[in-house]
Protein backbone atom coordinates (compact mmCIF):
# COMPACT_ATOMS: atom_id res chain seq x y z
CA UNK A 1 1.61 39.56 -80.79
CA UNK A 2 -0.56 42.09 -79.25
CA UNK A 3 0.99 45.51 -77.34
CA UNK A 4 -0.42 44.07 -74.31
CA UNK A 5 1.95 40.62 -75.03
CA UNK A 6 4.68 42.92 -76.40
CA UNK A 7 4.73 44.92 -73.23
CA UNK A 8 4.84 41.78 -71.14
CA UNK A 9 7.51 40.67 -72.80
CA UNK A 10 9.92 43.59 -72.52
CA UNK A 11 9.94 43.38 -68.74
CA UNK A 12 13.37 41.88 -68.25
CA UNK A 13 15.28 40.79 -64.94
CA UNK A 14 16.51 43.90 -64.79
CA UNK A 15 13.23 45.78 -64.67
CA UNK A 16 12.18 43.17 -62.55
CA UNK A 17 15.10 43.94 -60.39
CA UNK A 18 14.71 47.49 -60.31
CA UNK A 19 10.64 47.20 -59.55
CA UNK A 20 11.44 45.27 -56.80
CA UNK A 21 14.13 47.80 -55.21
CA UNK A 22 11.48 50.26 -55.46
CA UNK A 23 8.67 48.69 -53.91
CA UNK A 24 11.46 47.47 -51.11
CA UNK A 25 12.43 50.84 -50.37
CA UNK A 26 8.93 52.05 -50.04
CA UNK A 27 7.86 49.79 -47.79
CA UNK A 28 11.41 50.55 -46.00
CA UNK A 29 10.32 54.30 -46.01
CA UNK A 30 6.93 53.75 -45.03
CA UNK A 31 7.75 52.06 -41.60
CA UNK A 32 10.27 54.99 -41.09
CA UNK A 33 7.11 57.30 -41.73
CA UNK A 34 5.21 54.96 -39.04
CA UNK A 35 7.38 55.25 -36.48
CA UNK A 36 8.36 58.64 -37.10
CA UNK A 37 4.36 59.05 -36.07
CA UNK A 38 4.01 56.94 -33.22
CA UNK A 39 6.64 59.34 -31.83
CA UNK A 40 4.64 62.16 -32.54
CA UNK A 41 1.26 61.31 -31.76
CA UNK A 42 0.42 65.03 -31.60
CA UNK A 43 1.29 65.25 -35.86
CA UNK A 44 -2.10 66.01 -37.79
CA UNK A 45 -3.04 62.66 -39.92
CA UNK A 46 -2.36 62.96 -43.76
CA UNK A 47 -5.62 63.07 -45.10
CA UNK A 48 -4.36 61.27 -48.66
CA UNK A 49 -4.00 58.45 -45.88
CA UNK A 50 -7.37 58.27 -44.91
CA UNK A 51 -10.17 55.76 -46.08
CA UNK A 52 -12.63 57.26 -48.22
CA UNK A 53 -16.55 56.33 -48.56
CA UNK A 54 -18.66 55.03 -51.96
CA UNK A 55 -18.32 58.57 -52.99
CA UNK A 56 -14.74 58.89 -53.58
CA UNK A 57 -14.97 61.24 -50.36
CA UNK A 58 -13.25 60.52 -47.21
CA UNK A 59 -15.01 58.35 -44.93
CA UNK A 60 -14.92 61.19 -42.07
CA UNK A 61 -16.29 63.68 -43.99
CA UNK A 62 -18.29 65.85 -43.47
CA UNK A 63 -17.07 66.57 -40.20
CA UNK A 64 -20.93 67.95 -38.81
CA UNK A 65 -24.21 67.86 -40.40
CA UNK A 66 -24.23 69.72 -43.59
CA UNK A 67 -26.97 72.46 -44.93
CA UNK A 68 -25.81 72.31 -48.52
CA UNK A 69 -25.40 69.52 -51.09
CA UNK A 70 -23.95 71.20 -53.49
CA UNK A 71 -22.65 74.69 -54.38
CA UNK A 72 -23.84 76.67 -57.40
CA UNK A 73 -21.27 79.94 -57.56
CA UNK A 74 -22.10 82.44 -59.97
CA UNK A 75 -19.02 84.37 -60.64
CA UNK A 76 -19.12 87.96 -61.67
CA UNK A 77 -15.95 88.59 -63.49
CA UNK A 78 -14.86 92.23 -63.68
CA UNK A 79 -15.76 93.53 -60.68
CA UNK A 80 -19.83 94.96 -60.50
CA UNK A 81 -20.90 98.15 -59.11
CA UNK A 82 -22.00 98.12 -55.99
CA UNK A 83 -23.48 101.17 -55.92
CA UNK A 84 -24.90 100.97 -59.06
CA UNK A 85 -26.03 97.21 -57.88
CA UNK A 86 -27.35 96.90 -54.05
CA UNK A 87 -25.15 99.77 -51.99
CA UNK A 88 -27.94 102.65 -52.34
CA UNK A 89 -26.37 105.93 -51.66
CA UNK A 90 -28.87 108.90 -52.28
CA UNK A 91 -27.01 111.21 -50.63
CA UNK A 92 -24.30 111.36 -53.56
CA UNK A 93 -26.46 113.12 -55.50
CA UNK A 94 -25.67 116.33 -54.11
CA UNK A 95 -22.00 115.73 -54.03
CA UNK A 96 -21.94 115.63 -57.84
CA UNK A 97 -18.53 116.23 -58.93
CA UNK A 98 -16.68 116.82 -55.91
CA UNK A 99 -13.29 115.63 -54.92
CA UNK A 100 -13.13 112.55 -52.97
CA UNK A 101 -11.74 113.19 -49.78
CA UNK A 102 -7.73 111.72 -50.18
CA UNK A 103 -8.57 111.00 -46.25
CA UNK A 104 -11.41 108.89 -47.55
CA UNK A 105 -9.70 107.86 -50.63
CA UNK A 106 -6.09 107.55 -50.12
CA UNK A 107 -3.59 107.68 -53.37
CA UNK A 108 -2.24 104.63 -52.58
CA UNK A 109 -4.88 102.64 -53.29
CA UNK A 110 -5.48 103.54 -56.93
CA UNK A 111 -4.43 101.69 -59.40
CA UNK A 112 -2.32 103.18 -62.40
CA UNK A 113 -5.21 103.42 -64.62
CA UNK A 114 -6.13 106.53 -62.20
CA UNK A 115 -3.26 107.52 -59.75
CA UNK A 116 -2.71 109.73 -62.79
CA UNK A 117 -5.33 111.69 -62.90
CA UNK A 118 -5.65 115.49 -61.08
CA UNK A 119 -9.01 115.16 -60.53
CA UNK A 120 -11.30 112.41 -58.42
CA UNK A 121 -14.98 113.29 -58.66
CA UNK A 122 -17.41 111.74 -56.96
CA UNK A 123 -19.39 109.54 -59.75
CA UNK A 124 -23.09 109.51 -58.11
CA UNK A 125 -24.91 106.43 -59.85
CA UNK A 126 -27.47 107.17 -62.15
CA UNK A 127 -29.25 104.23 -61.33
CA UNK A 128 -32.67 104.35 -60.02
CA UNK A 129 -33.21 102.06 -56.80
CA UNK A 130 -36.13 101.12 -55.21
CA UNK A 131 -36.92 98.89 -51.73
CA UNK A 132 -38.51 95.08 -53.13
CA UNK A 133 -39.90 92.73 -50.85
CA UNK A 134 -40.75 92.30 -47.67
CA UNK A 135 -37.18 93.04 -46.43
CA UNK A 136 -37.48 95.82 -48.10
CA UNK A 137 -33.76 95.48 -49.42
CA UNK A 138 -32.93 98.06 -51.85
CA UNK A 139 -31.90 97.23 -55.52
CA UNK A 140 -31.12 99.21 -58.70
CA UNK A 141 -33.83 99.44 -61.56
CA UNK A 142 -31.92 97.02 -63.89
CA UNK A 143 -32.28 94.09 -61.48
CA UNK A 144 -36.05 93.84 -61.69
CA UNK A 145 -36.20 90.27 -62.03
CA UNK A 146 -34.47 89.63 -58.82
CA UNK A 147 -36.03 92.12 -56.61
CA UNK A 148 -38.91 89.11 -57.40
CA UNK A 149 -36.88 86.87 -55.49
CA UNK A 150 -34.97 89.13 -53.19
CA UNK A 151 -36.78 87.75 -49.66
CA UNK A 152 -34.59 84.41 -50.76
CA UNK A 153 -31.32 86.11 -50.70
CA UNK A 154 -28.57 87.25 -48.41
CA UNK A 155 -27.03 90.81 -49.37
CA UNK A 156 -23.26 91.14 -47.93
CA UNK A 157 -22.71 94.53 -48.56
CA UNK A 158 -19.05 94.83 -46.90
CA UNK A 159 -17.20 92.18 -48.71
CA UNK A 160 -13.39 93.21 -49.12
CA UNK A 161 -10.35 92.01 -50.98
CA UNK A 162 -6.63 91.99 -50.60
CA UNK A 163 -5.99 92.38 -54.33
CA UNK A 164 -6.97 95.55 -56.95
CA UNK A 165 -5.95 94.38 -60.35
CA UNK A 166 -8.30 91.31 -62.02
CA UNK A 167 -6.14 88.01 -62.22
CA UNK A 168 -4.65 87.89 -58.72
CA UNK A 169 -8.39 88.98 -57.03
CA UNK A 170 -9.98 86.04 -59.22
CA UNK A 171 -7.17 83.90 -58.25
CA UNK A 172 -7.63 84.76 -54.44
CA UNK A 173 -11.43 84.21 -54.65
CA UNK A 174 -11.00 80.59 -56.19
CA UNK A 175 -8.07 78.95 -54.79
CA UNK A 176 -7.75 81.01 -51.44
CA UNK A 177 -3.94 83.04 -52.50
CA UNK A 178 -3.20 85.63 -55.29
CA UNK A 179 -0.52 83.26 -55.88
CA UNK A 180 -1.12 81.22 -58.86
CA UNK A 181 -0.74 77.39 -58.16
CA UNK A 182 -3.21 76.33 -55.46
CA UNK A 183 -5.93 73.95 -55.66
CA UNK A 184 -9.53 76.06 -56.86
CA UNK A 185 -12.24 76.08 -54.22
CA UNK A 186 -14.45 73.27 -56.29
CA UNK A 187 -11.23 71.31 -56.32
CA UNK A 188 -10.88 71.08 -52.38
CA UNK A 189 -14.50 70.25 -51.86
CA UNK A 190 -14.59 67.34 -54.67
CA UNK A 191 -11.47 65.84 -52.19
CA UNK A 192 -12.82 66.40 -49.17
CA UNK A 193 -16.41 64.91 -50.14
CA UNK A 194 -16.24 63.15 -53.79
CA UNK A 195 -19.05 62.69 -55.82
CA UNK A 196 -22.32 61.96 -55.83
CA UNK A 197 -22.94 60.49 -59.18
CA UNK A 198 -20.31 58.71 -60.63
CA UNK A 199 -21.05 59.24 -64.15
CA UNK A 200 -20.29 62.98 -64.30
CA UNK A 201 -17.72 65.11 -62.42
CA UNK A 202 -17.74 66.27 -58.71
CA UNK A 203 -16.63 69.42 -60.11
CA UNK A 204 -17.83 71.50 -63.40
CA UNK A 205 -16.62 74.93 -64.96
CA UNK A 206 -18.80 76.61 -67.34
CA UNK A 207 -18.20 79.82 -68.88
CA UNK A 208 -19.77 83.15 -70.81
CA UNK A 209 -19.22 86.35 -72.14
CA UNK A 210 -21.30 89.42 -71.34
CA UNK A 211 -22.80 91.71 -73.99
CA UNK A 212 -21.21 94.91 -72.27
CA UNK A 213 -17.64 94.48 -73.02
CA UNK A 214 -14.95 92.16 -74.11
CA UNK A 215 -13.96 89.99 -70.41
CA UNK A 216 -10.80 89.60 -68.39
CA UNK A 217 -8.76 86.65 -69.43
CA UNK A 218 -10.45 82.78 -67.33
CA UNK A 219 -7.29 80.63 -67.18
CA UNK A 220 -7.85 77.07 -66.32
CA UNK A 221 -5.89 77.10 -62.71
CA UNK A 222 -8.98 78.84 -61.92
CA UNK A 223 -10.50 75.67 -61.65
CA UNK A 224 -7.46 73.10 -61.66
CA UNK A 225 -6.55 71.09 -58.58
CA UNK A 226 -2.73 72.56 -57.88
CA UNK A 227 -1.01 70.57 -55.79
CA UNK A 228 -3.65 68.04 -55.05
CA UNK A 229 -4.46 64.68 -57.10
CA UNK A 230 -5.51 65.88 -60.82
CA UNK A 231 -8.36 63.81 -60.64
CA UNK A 232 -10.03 66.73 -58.69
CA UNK A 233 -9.65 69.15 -60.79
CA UNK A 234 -12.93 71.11 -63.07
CA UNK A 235 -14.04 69.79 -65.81
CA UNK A 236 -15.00 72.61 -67.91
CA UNK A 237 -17.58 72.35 -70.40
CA UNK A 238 -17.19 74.46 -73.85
CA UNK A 239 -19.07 77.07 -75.13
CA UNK A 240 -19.25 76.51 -78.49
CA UNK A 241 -20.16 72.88 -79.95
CA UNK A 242 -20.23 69.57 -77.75
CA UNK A 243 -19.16 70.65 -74.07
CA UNK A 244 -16.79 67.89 -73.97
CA UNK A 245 -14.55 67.52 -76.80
CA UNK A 246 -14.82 63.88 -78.09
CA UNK A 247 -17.71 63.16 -76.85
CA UNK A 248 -19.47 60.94 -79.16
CA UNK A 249 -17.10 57.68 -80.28
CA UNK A 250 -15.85 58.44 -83.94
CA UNK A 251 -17.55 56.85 -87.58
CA UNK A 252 -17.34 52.92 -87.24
CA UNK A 253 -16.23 52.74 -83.50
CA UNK A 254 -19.09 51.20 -81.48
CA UNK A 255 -19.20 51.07 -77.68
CA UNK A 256 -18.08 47.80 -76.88
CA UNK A 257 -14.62 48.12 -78.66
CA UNK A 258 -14.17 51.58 -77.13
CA UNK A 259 -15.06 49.43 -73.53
CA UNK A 260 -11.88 46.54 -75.07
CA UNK A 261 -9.54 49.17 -76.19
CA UNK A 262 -9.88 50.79 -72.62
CA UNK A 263 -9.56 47.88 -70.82
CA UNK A 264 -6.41 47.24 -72.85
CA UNK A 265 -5.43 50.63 -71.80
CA UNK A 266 -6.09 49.89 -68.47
CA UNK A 267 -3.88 46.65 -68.10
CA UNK A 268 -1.10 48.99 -69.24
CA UNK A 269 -1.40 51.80 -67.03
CA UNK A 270 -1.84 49.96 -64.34
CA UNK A 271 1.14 47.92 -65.00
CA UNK A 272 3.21 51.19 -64.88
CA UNK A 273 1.52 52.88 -61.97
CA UNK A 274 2.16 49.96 -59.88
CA UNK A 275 5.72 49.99 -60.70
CA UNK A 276 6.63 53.57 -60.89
CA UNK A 277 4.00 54.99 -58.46
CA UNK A 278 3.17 58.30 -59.90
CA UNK A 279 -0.01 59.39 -58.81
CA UNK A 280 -0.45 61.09 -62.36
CA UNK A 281 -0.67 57.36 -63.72
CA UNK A 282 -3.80 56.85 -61.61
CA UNK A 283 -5.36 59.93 -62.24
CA UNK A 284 -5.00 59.25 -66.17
CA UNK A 285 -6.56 56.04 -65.72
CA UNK A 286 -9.35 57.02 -63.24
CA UNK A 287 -9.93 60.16 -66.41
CA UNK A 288 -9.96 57.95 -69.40
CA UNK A 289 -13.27 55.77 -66.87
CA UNK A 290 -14.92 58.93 -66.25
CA UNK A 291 -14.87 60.18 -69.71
CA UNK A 292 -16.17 56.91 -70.63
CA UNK A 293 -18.99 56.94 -68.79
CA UNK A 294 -20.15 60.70 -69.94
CA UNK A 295 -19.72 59.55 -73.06
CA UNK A 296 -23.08 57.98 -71.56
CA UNK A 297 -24.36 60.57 -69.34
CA UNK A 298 -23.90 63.93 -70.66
CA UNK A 299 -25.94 63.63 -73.80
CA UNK A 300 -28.98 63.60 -71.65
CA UNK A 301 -27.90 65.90 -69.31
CA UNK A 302 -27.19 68.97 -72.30
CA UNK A 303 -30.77 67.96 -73.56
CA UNK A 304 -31.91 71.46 -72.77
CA UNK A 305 -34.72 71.07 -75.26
CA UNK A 306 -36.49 68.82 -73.17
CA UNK A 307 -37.13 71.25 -70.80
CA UNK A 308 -40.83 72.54 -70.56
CA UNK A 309 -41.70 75.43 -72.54
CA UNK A 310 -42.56 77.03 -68.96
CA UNK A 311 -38.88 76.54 -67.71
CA UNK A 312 -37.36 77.78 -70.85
CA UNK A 313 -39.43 81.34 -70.76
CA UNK A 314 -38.44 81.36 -67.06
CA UNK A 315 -34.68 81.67 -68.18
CA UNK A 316 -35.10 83.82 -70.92
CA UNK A 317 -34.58 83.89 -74.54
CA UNK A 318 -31.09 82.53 -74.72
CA UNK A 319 -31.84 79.27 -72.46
CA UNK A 320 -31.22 77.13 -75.47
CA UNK A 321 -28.16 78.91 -77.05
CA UNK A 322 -24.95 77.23 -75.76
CA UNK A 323 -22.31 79.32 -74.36
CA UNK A 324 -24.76 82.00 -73.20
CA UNK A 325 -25.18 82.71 -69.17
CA UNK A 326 -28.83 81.92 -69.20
CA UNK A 327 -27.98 77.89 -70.72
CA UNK A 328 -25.02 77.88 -68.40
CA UNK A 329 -27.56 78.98 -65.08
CA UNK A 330 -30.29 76.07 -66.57
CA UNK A 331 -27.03 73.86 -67.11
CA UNK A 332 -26.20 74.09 -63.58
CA UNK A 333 -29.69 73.72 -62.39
CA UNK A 334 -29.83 70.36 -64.45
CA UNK A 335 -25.94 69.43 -62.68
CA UNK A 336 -27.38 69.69 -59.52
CA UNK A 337 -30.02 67.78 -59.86
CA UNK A 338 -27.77 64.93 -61.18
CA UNK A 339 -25.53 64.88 -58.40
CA UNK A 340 -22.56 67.46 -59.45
CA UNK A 341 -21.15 68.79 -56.17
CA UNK A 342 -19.72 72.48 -57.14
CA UNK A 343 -21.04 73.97 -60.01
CA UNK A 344 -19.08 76.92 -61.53
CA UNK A 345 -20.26 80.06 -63.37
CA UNK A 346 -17.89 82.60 -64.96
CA UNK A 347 -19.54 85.35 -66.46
CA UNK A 348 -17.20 88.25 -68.15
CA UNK A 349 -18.04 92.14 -69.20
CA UNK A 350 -18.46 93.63 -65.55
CA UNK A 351 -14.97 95.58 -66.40
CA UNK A 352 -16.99 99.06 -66.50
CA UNK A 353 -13.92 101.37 -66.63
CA UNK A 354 -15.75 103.75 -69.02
CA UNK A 355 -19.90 104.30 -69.48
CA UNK A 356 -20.89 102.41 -66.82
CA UNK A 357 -24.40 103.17 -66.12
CA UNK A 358 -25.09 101.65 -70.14
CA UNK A 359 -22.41 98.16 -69.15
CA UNK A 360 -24.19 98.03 -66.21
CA UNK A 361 -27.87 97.54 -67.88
CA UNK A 362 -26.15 95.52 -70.23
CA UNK A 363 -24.72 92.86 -68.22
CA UNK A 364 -28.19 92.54 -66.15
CA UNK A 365 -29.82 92.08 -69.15
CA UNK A 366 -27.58 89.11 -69.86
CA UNK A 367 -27.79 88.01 -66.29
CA UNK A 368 -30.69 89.40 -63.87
CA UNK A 369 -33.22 87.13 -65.45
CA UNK A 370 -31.65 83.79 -65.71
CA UNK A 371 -30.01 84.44 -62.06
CA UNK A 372 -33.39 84.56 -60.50
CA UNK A 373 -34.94 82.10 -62.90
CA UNK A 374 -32.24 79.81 -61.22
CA UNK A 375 -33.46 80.66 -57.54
CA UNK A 376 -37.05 80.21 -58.52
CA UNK A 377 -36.16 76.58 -60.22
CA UNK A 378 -34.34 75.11 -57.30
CA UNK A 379 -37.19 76.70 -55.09
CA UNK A 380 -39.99 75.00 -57.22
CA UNK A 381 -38.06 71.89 -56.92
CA UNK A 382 -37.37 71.61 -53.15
CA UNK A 383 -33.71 72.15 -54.15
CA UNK A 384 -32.84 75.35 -52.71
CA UNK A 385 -33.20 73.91 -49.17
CA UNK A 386 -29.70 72.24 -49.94
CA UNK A 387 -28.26 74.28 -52.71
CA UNK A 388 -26.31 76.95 -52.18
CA UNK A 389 -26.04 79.89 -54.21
CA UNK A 390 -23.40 82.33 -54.24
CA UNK A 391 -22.92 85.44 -56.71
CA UNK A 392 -20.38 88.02 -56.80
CA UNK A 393 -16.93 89.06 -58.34
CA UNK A 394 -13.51 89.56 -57.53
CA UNK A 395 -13.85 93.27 -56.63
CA UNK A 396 -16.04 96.47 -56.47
CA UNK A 397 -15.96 99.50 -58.62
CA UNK A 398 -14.89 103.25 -57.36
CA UNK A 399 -16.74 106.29 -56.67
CA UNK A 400 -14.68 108.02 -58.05
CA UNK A 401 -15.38 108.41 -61.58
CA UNK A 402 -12.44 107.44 -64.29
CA UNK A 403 -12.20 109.55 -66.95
CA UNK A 404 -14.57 112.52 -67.85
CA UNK A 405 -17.55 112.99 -65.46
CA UNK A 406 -21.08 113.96 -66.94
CA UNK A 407 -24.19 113.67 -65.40
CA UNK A 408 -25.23 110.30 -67.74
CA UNK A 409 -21.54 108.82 -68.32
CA UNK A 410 -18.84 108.52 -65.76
CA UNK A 411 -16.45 105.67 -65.41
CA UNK A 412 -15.15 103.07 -62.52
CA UNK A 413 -11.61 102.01 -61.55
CA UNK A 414 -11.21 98.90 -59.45
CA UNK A 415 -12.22 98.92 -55.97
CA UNK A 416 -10.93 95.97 -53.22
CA UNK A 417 -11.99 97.82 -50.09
CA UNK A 418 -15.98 97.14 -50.06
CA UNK A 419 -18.20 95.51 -52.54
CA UNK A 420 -20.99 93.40 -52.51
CA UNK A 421 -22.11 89.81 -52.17
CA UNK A 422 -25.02 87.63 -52.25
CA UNK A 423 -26.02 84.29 -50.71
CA UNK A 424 -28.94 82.24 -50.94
CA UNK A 425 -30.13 78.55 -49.44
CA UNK A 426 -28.90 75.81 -47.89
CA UNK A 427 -29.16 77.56 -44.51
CA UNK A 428 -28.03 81.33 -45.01
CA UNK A 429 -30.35 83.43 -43.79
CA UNK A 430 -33.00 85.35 -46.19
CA UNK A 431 -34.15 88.54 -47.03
CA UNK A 432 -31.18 90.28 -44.92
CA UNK A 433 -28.74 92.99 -45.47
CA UNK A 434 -25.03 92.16 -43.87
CA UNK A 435 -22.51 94.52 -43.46
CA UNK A 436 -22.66 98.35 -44.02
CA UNK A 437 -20.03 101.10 -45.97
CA UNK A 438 -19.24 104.46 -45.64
CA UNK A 439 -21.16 107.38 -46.98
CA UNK A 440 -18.92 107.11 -49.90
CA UNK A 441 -19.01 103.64 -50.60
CA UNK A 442 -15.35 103.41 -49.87
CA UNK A 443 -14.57 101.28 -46.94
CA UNK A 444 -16.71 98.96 -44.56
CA UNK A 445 -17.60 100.49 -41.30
CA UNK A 446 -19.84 97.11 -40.12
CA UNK A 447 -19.44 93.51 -40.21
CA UNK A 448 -16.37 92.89 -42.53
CA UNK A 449 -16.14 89.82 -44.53
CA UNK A 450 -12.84 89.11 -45.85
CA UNK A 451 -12.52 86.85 -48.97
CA UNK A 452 -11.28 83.83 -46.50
CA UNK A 453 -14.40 84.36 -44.41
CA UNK A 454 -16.55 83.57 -47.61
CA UNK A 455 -14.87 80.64 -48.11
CA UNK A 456 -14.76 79.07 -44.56
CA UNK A 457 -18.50 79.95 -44.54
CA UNK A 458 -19.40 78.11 -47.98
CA UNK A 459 -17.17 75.11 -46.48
CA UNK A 460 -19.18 75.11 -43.07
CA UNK A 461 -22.48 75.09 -45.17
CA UNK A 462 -20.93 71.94 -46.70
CA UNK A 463 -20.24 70.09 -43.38
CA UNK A 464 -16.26 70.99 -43.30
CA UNK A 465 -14.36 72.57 -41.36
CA UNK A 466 -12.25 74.74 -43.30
CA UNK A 467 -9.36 74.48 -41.01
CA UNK A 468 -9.30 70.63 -40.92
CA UNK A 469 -9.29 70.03 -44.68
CA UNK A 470 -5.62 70.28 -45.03
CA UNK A 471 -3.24 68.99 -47.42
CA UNK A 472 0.71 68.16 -46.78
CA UNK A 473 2.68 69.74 -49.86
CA UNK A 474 6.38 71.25 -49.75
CA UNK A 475 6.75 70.38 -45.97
CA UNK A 476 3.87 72.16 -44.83
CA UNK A 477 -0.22 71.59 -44.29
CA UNK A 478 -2.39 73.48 -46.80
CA UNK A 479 -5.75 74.71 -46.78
CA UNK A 480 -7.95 76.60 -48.76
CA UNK A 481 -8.01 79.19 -46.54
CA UNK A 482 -4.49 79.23 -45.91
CA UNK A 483 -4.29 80.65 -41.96
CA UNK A 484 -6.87 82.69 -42.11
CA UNK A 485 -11.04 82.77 -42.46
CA UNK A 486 -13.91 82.77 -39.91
CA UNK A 487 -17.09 81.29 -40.67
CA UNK A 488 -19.56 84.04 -40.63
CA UNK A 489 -22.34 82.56 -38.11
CA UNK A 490 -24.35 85.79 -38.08
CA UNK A 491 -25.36 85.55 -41.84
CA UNK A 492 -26.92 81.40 -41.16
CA UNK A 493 -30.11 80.52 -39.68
């Protein structure tokens, strides 16, 4: 007897009995639902009700013409510089070593690292800058390979945060709360819109460590699906070995029994997610298909090798090594053109609480070339028209320096008041500067974007309206941006 006829043949009358009370009192509980809505017509629709298209999306969506196809975000873990980065501030220089103004710089928004300290000195960066392009946009020395492609890009300058220590800024970046739990950015798109090639993931996670430092802790609710269906969670992809662990079928296993013993699989799941209705059930079974077909796809797609010799220079020296940013930025290149929807980079070391100026020239050395290799490769390829490219981290630094002060080494506490972003494609507008800061580089005195703003904008790019993709959980409609965000029109052309 196979397990398929064993199974069969364990479903007594009384399982029988009970699946039949169930499915009775769910159809019971659905017309109660049904007419609980037709007497509340004005009741948002649940959108897990909805029909969805070919693409797994749903069939409204998206809800206007979208700029962007797909979303490459290149995540800057740590918290960079600003003013060691993009927010020039020459006139520093001759307040070397001075106290920070606590009217500028209020004690209450250190963190512990530094609320000790009797002294806050103003850290003047170190870093030469220079104006590139034809914008004319002003950059620090270490960044020379994007000041090539700087008349692409969008500088946000006056970015701010609502969190000052590293997990619950990440968190709030990616899933829209510092509270732990909610679905990740990449997770709400891939259920709003689905896929657009069936044989890899709507959503991909890919991860590296910088040269400058030992990273913050990347858990993987950073790119899980919370509350919503598990099927739209990330699928991360390894830095060490095959990106997918069992990838290739095992020593004397050939495709077509792997295709029998999931079909077998299949009749059994099935079996039990029509009778218990967990959507878990479904989400295994619509996995174990997926995985089945990468098995397929992905060999081809990690086939970095077969790159031109051009394209590999472009990204630098560590293009082929796995696990290193510049394969991850090529990676991503390659998972847009197959289809993948939201593409996301994590890139540690930025954490420059002590040296910066020599963490900072690290971690552009590990990233300032491949970054703007990426730019020029979608350009090349008509791709940056719809791709949208977004880097930044969860934070800026202080100007105050942490620690002891010298004229070549001073160090940087976290700073959630005003940092800076960039944007580039699918409609934002190039070769501007958005937003300004203080003299200090403490707080934003024009255009503030708030972390929600961000993400309603990189939804509208999509075609969504951020406050329309909801989800009912715990009695309540969810969002990504919770009950907050405005799309930032002045920034899109």
């Amino acid at each position: 007897m196979t397990p398929l006829d064993q199974f069969v043949s364990q479903q007594t009358r009384r399982a029988w009995l009970e699946q039949s009370t169930l499915g009775l009192a769910a159809i019971a509980l659905g017309s109660l639902v049904n007419a609980d809505d037709q007497l509340n017509n004005n009741r948002p629709v649940r959108l897990s009700s909805r029909p969805r298209n070919s693409a797994g999306g749903f069939a409204d969506l998206p809800h206007f013409a979208p700029k962007a196809k797909r979303v490459i975000y290149l995540f800057q873990s740590g918290g960079p510089a600003q003013m060691d980065l993009f927010d020039y501030k020459p006139q520093l220089a001759e307040r070397f070593g001075q106290e920070v103004p606590k009217s500028v710089y209020p004690d209450e928004r250190k963190t512990t690292m530094t609320s000790g300290q009797t002294s806050f000195p103003v850290a003047p960066s170190t870093v030469q800058f220079a104006r590139h392009g034809q914008s004319g946009i002003w950059l620090s020395e270490p960044q020379r390979h994007l000041a090539k492609v700087i008349d692409d890009v969008c500088v946000i300058k006056s970015m701010h945060t609502d969190a000052i220590n590293h997990d619950p800024a990440a968190t709030l970046f990616q899933t829209g709360s510092v509270i732990a739990g909610r679905p990740s950015m990449g997770s709400w798109v891939s259920y709003g819109l689905g896929s657009d090639n069936a044989n890899l993931p709507a959503f991909v996670a890919l991860t590296s460590n910088g040269s400058a430092k030992a990273g913050q802790p990347l858990y993987d609710r950073l790119w899980a699906a919370g509350f919503l269906p598990g099927r739209f969670q990330g699928v991360k992809f390894r830095g060490q070995g095959d990106p997918i662990l069992d990838l290739y079928n095992p020593s004397g296993i050939t495709r077509e029994q792997r295709r029998r013993m999931l079909d077998s699989l299949y009749r059994l799941n099935n079996q039990q997610a029509t009778r218990f209705q967990d959507p878990a059930i479904s989400t295994r079974i619509a996995q174990y298909e997926l995985a089945f077909r990468m098995q397929m796809s992905v060999p081809e797609l990690i086939d970095i090798k077969s790159e031109s010799k051009n394209v590999l220079d472009m990204y630098g020296p560590q293009a082929t090594q796995v696990g290193k940013y510049a394969y991850n930025c090529l990676l991503a290149r390659r998972l847009a053109e197959r289809g993948v929807r939201f593409i996301q980079l994590y890139h540690r070391g930025w954490d420059a609480h002590g040296n910066t100026p020599r963490q900072i020239r690290s971690q552009c050395r590990d990233t300032d070339q491949p970054t703007a290799a990426l730019l020029t490769d979608l350009k090349q390829r008509g791709m940056l028209d719809d791709t949208l490219v977004v880097w930044g981290g969860e934070f800026g630094r202080t100007i105050y320096c942490q620690g002891k002060l010298t004229k070549q080494v001073y160090g940087r506490d976290h700073h959630p008041n005003c940092f800076t972003y960039w944007m580039a494609g699918a409609g934002v507008r190039p070769g501007i500067t958005y937003g300004e800061t203080d003299d200090y580089s403490v707080n934003v005195t024009e255009n503030p974007v708030h972390v929600h703003d961000l993400q309603a904008t990189i939804l509208h790019q999509l075609g969504i309206d951020h406050q329309r993709l909801t989800y009912r959980f715990q009695g309540r409609d969810y969002r990504l941006t919770d009950v907050h965000g405005k799309v930032v029109q002045d920034i899109l052309a």
